[in-house]
PDB file of N, CA and C in Angstrom:
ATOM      1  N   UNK A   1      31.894   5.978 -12.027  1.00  0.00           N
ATOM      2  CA  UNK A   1      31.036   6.841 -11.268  1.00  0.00           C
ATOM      3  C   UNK A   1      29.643   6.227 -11.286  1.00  0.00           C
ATOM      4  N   UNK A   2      29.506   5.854 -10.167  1.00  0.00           N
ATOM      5  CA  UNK A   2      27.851   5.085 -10.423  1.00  0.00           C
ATOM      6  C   UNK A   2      26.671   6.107  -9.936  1.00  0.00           C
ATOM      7  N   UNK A   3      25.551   6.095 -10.113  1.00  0.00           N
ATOM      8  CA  UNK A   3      24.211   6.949 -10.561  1.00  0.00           C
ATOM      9  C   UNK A   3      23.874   6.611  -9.300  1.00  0.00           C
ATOM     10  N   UNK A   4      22.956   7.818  -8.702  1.00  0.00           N
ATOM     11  CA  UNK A   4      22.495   7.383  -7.219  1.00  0.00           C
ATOM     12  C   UNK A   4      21.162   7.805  -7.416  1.00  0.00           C
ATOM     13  N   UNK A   5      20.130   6.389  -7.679  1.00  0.00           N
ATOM     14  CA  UNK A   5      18.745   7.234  -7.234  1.00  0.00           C
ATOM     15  C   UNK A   5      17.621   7.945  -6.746  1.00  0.00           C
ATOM     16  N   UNK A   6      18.717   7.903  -5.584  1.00  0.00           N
ATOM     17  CA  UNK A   6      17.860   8.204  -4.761  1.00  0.00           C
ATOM     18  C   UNK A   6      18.260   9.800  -4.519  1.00  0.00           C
ATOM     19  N   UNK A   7      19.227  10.026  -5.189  1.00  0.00           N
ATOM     20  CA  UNK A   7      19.887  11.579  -4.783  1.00  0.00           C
ATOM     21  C   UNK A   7      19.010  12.879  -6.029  1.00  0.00           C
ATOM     22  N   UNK A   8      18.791  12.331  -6.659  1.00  0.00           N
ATOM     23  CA  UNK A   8      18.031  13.190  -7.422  1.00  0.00           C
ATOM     24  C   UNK A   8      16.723  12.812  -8.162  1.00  0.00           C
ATOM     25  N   UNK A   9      15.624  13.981  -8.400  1.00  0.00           N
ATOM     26  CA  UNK A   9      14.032  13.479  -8.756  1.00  0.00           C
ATOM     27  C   UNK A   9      14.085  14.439 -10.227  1.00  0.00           C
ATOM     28  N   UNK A  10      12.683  13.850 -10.840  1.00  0.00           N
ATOM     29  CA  UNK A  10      12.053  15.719 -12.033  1.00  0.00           C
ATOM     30  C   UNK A  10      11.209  15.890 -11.268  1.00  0.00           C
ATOM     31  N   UNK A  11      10.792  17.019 -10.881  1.00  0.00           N
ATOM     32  CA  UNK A  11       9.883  17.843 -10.805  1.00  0.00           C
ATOM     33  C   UNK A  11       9.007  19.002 -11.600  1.00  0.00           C
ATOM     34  N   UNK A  12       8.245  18.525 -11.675  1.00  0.00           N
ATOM     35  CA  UNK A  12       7.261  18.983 -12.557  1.00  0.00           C
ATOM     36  C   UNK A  12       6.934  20.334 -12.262  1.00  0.00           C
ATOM     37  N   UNK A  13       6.822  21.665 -12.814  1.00  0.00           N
ATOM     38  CA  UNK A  13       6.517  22.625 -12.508  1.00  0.00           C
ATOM     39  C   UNK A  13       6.103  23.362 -13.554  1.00  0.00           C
ATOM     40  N   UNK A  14       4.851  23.258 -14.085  1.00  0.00           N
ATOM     41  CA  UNK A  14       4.096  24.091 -15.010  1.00  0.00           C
ATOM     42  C   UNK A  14       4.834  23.227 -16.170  1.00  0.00           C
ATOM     43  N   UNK A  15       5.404  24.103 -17.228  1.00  0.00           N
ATOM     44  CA  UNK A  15       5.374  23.828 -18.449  1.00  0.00           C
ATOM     45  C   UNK A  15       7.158  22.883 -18.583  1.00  0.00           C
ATOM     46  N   UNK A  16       7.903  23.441 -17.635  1.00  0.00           N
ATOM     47  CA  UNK A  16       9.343  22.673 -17.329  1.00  0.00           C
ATOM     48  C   UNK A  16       9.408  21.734 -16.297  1.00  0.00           C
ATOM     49  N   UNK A  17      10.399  21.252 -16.556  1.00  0.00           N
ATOM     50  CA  UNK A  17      10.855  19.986 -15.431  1.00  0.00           C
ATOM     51  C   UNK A  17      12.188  20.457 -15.043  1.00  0.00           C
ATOM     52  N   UNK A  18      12.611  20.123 -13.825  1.00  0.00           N
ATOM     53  CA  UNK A  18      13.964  20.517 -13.202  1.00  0.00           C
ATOM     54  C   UNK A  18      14.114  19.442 -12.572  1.00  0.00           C
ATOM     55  N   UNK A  19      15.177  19.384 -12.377  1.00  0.00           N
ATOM     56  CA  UNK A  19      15.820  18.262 -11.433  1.00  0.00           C
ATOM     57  C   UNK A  19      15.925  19.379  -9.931  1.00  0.00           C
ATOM     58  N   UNK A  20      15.363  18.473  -8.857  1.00  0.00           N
ATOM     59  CA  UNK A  20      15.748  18.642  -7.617  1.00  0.00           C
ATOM     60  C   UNK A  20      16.598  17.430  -6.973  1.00  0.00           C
ATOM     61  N   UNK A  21      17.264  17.817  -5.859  1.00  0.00           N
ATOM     62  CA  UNK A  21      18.000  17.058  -5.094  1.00  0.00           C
ATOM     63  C   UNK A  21      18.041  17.250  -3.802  1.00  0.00           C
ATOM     64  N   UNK A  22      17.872  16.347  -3.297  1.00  0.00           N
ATOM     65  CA  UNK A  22      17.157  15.541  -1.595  1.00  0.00           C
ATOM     66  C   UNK A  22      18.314  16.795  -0.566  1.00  0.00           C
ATOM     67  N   UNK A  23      17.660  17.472   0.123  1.00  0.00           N
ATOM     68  CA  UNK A  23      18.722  18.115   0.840  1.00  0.00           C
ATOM     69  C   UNK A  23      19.490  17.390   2.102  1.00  0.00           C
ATOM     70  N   UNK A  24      19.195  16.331   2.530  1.00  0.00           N
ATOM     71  CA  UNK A  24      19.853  15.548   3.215  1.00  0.00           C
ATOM     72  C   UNK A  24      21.324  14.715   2.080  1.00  0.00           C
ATOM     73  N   UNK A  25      20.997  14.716   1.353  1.00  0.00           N
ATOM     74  CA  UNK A  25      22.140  14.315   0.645  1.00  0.00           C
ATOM     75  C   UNK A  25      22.706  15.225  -0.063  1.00  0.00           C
ATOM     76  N   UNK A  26      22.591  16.278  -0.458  1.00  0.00           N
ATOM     77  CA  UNK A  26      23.091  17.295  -0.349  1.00  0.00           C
ATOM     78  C   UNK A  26      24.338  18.273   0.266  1.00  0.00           C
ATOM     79  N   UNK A  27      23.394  18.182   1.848  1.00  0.00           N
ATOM     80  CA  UNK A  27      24.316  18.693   2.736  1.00  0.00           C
ATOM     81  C   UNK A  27      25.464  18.129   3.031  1.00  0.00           C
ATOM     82  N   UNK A  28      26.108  16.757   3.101  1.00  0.00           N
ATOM     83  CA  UNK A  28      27.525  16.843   3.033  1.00  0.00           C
ATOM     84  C   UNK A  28      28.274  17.417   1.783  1.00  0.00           C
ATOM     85  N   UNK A  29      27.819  17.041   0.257  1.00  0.00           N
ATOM     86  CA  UNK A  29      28.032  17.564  -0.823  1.00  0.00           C
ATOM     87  C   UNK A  29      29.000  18.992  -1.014  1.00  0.00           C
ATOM     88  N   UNK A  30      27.650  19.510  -0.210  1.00  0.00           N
ATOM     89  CA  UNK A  30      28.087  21.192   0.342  1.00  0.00           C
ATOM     90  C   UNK A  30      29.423  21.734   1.204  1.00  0.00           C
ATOM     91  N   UNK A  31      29.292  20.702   2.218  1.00  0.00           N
ATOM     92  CA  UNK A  31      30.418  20.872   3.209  1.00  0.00           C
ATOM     93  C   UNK A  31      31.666  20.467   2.530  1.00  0.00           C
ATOM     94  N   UNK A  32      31.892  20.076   1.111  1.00  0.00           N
ATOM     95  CA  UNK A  32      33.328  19.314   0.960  1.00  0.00           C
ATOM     96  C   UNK A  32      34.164  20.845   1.132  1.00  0.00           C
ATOM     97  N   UNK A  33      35.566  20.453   1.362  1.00  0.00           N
ATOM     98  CA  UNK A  33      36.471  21.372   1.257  1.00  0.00           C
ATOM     99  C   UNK A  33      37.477  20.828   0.683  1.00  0.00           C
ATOM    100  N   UNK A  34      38.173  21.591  -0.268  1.00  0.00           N
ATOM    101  CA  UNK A  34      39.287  21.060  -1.116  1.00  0.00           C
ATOM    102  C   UNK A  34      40.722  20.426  -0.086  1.00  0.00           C
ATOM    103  N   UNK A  35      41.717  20.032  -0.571  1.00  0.00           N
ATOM    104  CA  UNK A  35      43.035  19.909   0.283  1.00  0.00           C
ATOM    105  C   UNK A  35      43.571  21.358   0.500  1.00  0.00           C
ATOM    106  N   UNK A  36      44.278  21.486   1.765  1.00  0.00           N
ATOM    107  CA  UNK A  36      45.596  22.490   1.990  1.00  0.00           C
ATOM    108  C   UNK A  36      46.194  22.770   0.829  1.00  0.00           C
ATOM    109  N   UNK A  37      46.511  23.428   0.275  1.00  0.00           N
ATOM    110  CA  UNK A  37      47.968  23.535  -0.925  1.00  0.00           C
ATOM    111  C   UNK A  37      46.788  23.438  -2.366  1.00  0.00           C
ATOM    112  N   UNK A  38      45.810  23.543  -2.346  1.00  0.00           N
ATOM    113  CA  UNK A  38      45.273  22.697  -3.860  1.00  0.00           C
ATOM    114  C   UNK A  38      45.030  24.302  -4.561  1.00  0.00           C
ATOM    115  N   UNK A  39      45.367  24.716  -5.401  1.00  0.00           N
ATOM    116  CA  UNK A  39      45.038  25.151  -6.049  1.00  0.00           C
ATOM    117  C   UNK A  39      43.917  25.623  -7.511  1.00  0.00           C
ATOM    118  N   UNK A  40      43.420  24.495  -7.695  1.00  0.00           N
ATOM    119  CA  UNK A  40      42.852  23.431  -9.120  1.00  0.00           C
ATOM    120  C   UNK A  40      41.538  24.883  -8.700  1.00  0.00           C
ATOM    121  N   UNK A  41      40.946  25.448  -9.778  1.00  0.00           N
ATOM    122  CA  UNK A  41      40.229  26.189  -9.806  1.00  0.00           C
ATOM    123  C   UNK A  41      38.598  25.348 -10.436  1.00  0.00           C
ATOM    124  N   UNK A  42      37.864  24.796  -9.437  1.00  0.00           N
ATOM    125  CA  UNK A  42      37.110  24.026  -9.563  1.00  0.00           C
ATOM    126  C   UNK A  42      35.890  24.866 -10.661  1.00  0.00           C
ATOM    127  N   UNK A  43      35.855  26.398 -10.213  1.00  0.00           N
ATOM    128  CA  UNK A  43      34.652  26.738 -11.277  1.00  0.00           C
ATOM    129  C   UNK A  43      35.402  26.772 -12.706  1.00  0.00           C
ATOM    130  N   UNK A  44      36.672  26.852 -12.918  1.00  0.00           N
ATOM    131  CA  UNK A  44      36.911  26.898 -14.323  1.00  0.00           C
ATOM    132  C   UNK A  44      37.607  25.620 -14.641  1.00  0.00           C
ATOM    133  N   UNK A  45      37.652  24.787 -13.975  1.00  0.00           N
ATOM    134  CA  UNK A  45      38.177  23.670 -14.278  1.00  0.00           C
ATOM    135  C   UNK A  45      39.473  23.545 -14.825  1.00  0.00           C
ATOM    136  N   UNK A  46      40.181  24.105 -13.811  1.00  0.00           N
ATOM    137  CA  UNK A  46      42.026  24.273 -14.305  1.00  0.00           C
ATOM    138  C   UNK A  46      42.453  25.001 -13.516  1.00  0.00           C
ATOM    139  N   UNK A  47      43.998  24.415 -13.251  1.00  0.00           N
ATOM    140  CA  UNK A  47      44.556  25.050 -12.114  1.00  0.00           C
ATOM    141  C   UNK A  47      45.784  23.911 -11.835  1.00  0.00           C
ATOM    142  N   UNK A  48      46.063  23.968 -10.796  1.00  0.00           N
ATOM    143  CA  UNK A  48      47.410  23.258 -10.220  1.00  0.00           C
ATOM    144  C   UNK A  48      46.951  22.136  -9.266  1.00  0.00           C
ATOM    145  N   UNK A  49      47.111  21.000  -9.377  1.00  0.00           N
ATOM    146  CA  UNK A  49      46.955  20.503  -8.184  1.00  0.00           C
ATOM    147  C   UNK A  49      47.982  19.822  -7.070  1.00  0.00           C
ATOM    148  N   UNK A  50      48.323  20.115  -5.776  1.00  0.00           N
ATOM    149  CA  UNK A  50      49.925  19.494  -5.565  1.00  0.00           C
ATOM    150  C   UNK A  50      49.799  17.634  -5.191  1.00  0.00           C
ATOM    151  N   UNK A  51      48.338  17.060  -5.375  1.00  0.00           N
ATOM    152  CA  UNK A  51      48.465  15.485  -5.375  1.00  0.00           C
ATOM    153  C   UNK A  51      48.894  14.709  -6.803  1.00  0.00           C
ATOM    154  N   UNK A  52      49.050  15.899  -8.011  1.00  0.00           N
ATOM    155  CA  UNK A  52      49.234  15.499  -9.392  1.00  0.00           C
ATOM    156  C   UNK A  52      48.250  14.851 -10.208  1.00  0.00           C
ATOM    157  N   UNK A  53      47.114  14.843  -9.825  1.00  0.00           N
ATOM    158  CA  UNK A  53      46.122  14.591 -10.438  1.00  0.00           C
ATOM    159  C   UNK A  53      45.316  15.804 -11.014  1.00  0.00           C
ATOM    160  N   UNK A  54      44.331  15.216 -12.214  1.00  0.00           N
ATOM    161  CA  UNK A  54      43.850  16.125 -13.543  1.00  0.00           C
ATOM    162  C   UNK A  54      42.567  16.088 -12.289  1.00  0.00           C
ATOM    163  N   UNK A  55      41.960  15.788 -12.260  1.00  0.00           N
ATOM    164  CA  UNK A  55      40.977  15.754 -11.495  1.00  0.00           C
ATOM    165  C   UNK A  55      40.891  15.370 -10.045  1.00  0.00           C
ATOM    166  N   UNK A  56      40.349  15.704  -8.921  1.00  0.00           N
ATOM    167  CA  UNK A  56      40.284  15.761  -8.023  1.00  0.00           C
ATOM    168  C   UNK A  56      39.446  14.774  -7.122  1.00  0.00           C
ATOM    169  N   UNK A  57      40.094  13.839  -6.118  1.00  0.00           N
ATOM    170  CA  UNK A  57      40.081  12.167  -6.024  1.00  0.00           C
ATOM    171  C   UNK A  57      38.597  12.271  -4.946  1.00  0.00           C
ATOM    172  N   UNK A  58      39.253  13.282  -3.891  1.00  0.00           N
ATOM    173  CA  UNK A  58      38.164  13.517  -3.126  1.00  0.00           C
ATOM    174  C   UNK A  58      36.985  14.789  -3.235  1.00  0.00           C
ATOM    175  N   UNK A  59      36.405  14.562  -4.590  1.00  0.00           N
ATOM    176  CA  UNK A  59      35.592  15.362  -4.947  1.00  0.00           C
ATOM    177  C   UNK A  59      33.968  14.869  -4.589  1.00  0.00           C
ATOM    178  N   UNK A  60      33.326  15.155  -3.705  1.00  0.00           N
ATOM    179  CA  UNK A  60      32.423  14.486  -4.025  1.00  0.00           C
ATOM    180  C   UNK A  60      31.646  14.040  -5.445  1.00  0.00           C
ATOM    181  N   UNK A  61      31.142  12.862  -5.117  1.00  0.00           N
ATOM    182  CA  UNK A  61      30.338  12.340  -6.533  1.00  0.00           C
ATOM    183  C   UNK A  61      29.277  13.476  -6.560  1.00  0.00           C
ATOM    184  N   UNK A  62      28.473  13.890  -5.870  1.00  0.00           N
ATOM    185  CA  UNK A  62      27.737  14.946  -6.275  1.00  0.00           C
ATOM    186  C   UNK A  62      27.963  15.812  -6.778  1.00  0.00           C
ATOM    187  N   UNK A  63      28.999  16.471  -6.802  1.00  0.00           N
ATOM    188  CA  UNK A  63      29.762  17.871  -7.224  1.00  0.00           C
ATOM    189  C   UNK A  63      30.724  17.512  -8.577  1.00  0.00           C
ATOM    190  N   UNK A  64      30.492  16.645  -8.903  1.00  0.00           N
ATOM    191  CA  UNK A  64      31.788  16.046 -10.508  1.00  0.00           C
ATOM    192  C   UNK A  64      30.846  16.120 -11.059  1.00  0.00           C
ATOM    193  N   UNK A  65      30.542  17.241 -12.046  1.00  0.00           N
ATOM    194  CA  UNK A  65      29.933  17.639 -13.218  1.00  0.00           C
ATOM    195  C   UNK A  65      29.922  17.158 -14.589  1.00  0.00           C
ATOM    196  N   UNK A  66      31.133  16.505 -14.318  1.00  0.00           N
ATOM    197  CA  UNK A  66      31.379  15.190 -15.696  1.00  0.00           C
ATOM    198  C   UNK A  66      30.633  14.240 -16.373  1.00  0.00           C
ATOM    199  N   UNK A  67      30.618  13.717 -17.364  1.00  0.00           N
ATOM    200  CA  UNK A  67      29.998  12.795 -17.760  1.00  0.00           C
ATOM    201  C   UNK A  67      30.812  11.740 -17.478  1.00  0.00           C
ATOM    202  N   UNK A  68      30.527  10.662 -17.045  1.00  0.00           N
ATOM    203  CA  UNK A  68      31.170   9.524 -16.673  1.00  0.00           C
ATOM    204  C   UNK A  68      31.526   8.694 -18.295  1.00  0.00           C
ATOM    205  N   UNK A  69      31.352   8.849 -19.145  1.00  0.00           N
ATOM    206  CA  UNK A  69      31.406   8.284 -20.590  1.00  0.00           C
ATOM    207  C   UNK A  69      32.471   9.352 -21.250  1.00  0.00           C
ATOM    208  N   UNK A  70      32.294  10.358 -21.137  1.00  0.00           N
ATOM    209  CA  UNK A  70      33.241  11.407 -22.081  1.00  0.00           C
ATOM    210  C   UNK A  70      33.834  12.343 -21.524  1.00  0.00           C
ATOM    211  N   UNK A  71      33.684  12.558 -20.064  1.00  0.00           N
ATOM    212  CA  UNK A  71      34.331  13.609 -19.414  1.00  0.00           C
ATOM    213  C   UNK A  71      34.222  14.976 -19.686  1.00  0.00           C
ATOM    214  N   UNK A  72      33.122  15.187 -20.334  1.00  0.00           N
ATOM    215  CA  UNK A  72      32.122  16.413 -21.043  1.00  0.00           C
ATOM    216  C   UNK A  72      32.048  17.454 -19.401  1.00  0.00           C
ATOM    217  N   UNK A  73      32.401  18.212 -19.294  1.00  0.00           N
ATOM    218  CA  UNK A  73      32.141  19.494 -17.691  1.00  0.00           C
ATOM    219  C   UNK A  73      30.694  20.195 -18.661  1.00  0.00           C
ATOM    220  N   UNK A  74      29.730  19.758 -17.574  1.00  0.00           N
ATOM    221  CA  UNK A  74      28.471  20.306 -17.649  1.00  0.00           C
ATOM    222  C   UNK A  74      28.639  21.839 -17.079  1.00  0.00           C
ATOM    223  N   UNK A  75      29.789  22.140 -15.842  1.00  0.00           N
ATOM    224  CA  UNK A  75      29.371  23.130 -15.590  1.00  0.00           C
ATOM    225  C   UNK A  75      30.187  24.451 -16.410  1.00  0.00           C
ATOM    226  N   UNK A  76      31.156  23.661 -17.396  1.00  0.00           N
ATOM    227  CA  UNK A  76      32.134  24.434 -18.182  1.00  0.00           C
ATOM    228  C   UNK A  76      32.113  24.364 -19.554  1.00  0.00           C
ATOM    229  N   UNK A  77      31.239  23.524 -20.171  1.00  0.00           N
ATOM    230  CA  UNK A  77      31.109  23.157 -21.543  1.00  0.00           C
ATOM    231  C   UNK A  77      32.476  22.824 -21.544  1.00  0.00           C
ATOM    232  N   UNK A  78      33.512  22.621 -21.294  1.00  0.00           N
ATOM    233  CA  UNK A  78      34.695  21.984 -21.453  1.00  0.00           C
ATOM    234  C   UNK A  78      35.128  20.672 -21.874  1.00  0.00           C
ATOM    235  N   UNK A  79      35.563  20.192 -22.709  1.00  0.00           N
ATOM    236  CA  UNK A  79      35.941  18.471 -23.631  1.00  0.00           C
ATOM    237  C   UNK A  79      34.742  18.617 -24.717  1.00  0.00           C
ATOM    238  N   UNK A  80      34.984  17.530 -25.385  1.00  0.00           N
ATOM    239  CA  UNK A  80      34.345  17.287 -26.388  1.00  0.00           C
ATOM    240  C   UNK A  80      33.313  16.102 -25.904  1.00  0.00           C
ATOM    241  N   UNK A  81      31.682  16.918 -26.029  1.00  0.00           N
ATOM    242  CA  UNK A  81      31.067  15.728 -25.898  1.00  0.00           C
ATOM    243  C   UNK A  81      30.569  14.820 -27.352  1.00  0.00           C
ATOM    244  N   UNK A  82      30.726  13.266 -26.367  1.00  0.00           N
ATOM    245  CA  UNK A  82      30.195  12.246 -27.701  1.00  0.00           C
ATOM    246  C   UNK A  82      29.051  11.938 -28.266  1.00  0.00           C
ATOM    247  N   UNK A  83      27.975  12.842 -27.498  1.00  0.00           N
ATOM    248  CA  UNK A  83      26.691  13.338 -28.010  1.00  0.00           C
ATOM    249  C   UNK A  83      26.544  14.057 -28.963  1.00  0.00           C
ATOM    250  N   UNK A  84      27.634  15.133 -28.772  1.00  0.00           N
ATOM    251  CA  UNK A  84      27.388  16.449 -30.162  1.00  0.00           C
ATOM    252  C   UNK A  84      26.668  17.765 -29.464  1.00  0.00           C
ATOM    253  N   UNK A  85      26.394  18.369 -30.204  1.00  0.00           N
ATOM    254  CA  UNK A  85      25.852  19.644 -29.561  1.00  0.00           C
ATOM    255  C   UNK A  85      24.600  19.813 -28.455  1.00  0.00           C
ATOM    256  N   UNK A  86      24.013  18.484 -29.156  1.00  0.00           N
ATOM    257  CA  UNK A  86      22.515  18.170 -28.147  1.00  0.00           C
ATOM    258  C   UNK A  86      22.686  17.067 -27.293  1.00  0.00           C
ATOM    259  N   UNK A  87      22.924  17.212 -26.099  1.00  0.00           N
ATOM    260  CA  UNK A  87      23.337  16.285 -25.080  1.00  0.00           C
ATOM    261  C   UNK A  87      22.211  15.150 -25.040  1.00  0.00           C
ATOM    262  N   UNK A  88      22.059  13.944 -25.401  1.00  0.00           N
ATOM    263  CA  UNK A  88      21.613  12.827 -25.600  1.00  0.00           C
ATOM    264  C   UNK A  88      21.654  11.766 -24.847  1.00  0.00           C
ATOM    265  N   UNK A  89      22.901  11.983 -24.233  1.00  0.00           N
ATOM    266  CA  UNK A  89      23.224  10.524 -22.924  1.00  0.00           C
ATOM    267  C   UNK A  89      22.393  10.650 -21.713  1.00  0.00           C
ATOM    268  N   UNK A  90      21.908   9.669 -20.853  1.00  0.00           N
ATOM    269  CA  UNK A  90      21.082   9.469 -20.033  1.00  0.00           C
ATOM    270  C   UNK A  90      21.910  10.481 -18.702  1.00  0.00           C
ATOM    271  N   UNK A  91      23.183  10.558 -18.446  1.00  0.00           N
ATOM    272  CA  UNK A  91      23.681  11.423 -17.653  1.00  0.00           C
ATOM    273  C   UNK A  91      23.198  12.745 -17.642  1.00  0.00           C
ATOM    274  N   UNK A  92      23.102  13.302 -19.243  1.00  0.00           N
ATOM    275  CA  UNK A  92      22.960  14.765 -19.676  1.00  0.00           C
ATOM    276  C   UNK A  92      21.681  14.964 -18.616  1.00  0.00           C
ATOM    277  N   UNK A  93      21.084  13.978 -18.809  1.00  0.00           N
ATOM    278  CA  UNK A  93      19.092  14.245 -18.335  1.00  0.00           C
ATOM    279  C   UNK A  93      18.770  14.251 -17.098  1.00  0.00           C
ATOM    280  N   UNK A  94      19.807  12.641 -16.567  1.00  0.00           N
ATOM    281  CA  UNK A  94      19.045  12.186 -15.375  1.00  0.00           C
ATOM    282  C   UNK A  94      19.878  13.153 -14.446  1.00  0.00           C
ATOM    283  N   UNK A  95      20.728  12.985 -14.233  1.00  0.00           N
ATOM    284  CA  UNK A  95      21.756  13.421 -13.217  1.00  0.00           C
ATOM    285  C   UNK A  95      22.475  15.125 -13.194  1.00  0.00           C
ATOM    286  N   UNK A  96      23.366  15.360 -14.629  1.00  0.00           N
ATOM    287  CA  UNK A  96      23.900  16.555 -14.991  1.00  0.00           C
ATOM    288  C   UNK A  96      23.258  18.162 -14.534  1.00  0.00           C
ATOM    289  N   UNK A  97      22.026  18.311 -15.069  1.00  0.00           N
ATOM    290  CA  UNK A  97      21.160  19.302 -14.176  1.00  0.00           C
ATOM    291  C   UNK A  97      21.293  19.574 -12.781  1.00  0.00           C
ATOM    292  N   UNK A  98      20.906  18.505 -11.911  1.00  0.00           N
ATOM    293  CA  UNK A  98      20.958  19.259 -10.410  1.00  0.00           C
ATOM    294  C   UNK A  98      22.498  18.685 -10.304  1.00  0.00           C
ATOM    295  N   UNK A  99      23.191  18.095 -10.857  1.00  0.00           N
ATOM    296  CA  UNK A  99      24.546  18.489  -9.930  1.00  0.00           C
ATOM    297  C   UNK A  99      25.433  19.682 -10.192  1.00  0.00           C
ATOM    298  N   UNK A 100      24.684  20.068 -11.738  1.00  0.00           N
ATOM    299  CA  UNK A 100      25.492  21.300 -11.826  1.00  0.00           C
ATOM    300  C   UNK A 100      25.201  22.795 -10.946  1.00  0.00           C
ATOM    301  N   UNK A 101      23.737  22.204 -11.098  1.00  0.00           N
ATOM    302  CA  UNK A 101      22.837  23.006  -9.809  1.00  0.00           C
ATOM    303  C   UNK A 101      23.802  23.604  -8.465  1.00  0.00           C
ATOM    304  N   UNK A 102      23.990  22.242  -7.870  1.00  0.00           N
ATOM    305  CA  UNK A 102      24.644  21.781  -6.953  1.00  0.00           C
ATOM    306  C   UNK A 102      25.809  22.574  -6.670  1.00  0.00           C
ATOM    307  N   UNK A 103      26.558  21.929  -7.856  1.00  0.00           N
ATOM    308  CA  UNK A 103      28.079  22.544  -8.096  1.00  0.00           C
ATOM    309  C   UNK A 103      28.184  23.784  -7.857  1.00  0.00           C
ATOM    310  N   UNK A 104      27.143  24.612  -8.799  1.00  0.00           N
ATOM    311  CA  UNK A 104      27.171  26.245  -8.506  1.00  0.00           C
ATOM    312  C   UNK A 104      26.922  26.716  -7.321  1.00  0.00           C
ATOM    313  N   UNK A 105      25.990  26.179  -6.415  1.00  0.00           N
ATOM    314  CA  UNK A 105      25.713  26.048  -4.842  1.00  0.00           C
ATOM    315  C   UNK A 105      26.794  25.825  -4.141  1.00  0.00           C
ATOM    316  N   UNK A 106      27.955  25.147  -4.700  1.00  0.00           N
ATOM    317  CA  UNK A 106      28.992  25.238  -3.976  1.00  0.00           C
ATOM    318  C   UNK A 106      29.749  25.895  -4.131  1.00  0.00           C
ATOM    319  N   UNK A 107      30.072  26.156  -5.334  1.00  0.00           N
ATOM    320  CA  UNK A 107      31.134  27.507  -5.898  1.00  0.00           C
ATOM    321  C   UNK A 107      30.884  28.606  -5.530  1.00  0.00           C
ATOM    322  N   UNK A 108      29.322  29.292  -5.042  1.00  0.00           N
ATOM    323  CA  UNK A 108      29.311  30.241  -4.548  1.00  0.00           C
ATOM    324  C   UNK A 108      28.795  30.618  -2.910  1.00  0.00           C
ATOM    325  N   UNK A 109      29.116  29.444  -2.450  1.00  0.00           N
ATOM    326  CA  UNK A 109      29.000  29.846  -0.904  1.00  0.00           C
ATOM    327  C   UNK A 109      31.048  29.485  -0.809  1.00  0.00           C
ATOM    328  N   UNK A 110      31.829  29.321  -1.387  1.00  0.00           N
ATOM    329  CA  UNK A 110      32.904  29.443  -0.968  1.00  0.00           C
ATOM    330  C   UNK A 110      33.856  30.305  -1.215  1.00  0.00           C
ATOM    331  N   UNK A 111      34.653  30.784   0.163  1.00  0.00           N
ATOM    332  CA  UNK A 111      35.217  32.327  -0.081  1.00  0.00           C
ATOM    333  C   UNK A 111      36.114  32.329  -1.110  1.00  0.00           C
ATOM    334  N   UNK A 112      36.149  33.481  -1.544  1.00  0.00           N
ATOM    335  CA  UNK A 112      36.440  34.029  -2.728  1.00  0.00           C
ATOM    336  C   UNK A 112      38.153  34.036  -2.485  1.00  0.00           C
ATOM    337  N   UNK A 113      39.028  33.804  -3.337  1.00  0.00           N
ATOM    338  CA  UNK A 113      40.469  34.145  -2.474  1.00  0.00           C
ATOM    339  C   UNK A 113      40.753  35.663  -3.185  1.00  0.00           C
ATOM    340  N   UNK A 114      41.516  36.091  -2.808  1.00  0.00           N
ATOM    341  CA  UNK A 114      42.273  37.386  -2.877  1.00  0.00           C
ATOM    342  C   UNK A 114      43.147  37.133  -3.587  1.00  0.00           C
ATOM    343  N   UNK A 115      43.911  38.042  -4.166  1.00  0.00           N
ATOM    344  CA  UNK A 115      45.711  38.120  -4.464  1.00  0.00           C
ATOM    345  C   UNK A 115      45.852  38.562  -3.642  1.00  0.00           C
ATOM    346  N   UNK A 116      46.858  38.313  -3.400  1.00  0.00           N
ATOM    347  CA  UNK A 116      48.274  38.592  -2.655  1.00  0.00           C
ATOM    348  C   UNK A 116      48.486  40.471  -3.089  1.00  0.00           C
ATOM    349  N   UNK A 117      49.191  41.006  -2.146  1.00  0.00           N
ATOM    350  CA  UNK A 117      49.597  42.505  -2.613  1.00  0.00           C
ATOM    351  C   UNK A 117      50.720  42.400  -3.097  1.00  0.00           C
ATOM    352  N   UNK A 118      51.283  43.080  -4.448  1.00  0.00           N
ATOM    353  CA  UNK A 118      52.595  43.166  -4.707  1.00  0.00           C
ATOM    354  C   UNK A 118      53.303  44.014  -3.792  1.00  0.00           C
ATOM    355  N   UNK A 119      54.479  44.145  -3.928  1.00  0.00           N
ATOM    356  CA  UNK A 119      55.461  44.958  -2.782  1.00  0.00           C
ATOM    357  C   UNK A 119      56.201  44.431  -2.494  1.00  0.00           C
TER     358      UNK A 119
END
């Protein structure tokens, strides 16, 4: 997974820094839509997928919340990171913030599914 610099800045704002991200690169980010048939529950990170993969091929790079070193889910605390409790790797800092940002920006502009009715 290679680092894109140009896709994300810090911004300085009073006493914190946040990561922002360029809304032109962004906006496709936004538009991804999963496959037909996929099941894989992207905000909890688990689910079914019918291409048989653990992770999802055409995910955008913006939206993979992962650490590219340990496979740590920023947006799930999920795996074991090789940092330890205090995220230390240059991913945690540079990048992880606004894509989780991101991520949640996408998880919640997309419709919600239903169950099915029993009967």
């Amino acid at each position: 997974m290679a680092s894109s610099p140009i896709a994300s800045w810090i911004v300085a704002s009073g006493r914190d820094a946040r990561c922002v991200m360029d809304e032109d690169v962004t906006h496709g980010a936004l538009g991804f839509v999963p496959c037909d048939g996929c099941d894989w529950d992207f905000e909890a990170g688990e689910g079914l997928a019918p291409c048989g993969r653990y992770f999802c091929p055409k995910l955008p790079e913006l939206l993979d919340v992962r650490c590219p070193t340990c496979l740590f889910n920023f947006a799930t605390g999920a795996s074991n990171s090789q940092c330890g409790e205090v995220h230390t790797c240059r991913f945690s800092h540079e990048q992880a913030p606004a894509r989780v940002e991101l991520f949640r920006r996408w998880v919640a502009s997309r419709p919600r599914k239903t169950p099915a009715a029993a009967g």
